[in-house]
C-alpha atoms as a PDB file:
ATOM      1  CA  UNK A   1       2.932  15.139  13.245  1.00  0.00           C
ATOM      2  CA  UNK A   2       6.178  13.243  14.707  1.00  0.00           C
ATOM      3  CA  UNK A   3       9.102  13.467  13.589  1.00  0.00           C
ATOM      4  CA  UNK A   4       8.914   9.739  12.243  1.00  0.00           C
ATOM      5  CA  UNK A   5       4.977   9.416  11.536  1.00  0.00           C
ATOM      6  CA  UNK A   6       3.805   8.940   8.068  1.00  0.00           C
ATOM      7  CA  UNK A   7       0.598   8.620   6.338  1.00  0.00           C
ATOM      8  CA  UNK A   8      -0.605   5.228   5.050  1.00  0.00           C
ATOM      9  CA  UNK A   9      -3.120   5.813   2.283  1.00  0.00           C
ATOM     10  CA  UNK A  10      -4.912   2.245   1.826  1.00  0.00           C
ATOM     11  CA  UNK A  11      -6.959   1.457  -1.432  1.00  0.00           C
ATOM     12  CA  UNK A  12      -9.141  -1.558   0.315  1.00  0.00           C
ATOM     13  CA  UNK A  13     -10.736  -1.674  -3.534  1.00  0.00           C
ATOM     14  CA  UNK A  14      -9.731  -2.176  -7.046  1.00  0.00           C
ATOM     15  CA  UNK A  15     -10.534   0.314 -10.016  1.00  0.00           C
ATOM     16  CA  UNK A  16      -9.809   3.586  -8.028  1.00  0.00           C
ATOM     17  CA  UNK A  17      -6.076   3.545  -8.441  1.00  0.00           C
ATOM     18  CA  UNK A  18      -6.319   6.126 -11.540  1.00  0.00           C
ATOM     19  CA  UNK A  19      -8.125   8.169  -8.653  1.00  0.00           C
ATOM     20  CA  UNK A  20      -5.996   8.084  -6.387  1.00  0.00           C
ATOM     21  CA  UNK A  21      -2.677   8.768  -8.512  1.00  0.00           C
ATOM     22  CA  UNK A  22      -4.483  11.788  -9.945  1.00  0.00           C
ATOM     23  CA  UNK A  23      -5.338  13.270  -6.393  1.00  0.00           C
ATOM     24  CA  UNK A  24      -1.727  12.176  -5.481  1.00  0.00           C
ATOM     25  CA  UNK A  25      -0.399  14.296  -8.667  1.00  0.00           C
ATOM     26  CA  UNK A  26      -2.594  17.586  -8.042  1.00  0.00           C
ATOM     27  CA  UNK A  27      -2.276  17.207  -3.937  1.00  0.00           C
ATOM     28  CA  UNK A  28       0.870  15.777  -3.503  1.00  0.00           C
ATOM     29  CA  UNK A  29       1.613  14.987   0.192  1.00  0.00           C
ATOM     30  CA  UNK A  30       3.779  17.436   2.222  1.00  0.00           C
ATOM     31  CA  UNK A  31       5.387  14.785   4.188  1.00  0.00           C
ATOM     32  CA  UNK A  32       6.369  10.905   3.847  1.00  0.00           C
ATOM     33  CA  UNK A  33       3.543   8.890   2.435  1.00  0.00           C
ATOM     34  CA  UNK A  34       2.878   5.122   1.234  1.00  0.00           C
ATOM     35  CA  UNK A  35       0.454   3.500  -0.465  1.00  0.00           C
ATOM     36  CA  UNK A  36      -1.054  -0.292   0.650  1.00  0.00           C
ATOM     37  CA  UNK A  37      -3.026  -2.457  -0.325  1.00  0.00           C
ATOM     38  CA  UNK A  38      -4.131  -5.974   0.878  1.00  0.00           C
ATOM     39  CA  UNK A  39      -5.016  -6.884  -2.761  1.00  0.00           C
ATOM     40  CA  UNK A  40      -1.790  -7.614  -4.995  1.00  0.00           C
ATOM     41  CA  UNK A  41      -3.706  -6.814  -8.095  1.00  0.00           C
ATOM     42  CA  UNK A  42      -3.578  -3.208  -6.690  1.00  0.00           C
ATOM     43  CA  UNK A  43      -0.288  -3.025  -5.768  1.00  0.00           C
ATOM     44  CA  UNK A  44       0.666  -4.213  -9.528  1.00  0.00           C
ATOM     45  CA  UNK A  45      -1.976  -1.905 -10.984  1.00  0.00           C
ATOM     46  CA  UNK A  46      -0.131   1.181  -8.869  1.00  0.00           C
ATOM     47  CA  UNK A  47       3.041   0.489  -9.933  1.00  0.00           C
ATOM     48  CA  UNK A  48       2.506  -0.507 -13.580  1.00  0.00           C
ATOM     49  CA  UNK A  49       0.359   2.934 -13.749  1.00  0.00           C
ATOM     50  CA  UNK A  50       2.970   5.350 -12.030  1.00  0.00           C
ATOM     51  CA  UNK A  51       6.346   3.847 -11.175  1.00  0.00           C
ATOM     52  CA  UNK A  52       4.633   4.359  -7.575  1.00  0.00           C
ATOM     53  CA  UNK A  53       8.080   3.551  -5.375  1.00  0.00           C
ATOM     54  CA  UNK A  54       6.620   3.491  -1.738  1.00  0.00           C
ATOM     55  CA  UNK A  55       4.014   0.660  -2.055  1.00  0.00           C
ATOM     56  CA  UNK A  56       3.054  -0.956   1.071  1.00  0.00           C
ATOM     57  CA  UNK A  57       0.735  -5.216   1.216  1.00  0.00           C
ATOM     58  CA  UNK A  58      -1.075  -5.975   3.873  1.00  0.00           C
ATOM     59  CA  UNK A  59      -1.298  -9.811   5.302  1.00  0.00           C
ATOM     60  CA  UNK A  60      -4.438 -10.876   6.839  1.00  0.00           C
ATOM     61  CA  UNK A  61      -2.741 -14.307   6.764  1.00  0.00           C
ATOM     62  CA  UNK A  62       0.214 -16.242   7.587  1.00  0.00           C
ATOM     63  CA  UNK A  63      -0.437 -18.188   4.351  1.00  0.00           C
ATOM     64  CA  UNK A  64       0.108 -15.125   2.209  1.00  0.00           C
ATOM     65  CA  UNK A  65       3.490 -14.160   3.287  1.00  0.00           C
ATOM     66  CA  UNK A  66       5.235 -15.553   0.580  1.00  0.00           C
ATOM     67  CA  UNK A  67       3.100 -13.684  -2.270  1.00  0.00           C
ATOM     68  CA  UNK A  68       4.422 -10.502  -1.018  1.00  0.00           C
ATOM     69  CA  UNK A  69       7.995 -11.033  -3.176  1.00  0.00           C
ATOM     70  CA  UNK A  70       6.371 -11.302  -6.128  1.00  0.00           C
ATOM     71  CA  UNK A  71       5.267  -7.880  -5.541  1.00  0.00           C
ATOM     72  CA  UNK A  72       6.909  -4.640  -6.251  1.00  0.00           C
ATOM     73  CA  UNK A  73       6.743  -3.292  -2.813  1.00  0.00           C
ATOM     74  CA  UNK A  74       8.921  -1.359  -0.107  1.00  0.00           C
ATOM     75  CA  UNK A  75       7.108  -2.362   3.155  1.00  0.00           C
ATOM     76  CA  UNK A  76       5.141  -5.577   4.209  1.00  0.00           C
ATOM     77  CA  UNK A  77       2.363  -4.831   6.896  1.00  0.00           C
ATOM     78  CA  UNK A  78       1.344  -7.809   8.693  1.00  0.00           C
ATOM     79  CA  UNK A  79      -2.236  -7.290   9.971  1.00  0.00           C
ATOM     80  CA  UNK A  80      -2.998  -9.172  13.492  1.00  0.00           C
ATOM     81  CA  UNK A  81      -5.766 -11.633  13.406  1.00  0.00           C
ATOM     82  CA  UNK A  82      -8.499 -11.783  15.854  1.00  0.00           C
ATOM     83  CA  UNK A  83      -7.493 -13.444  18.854  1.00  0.00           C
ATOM     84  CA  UNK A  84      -3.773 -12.620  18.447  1.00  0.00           C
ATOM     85  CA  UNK A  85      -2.149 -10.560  21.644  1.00  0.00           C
END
């Protein structure tokens, strides 16, 4: 893996977050990590649940960017949209 690579662990759907933290807890990652989500609810649920510091959203849409500071997160992804170059 390169020296500045890091894995982006993406929960596309709400209600596995206890899941994931578990698997997170017994395997923890041997190298930089995040967690994102496109769905704010999850992002909230993560860091309510574990104090989760490197939480990654996802936009799909220019309308959401301001929704992201509301959220507890480190990193904002922006997703291209079809079309885009």
């Amino acid at each position: 893996m390169a020296p500045r690579s890091f894995l982006d662990i993406e929960l596309k759907v709400r209600g596995l977050e206890p899941r994931l933290l578990a698997a997170l807890r017994k395997y923890p990652p041997l190298r930089d990590y995040l967690v994102s989500s496109f769905l704010p609810e999850v992002v909230l649920e993560l860091k309510a649940a574990s104090g989760q510091s490197c939480l990654s959203h996802y936009l799909w849409k220019p309308s959401q960017l301001m929704a992201w500071r509301n959220l507890p997160v480190e990193f904002v992804i922006g997703a291209p949209q079809p079309g885009d170059a």
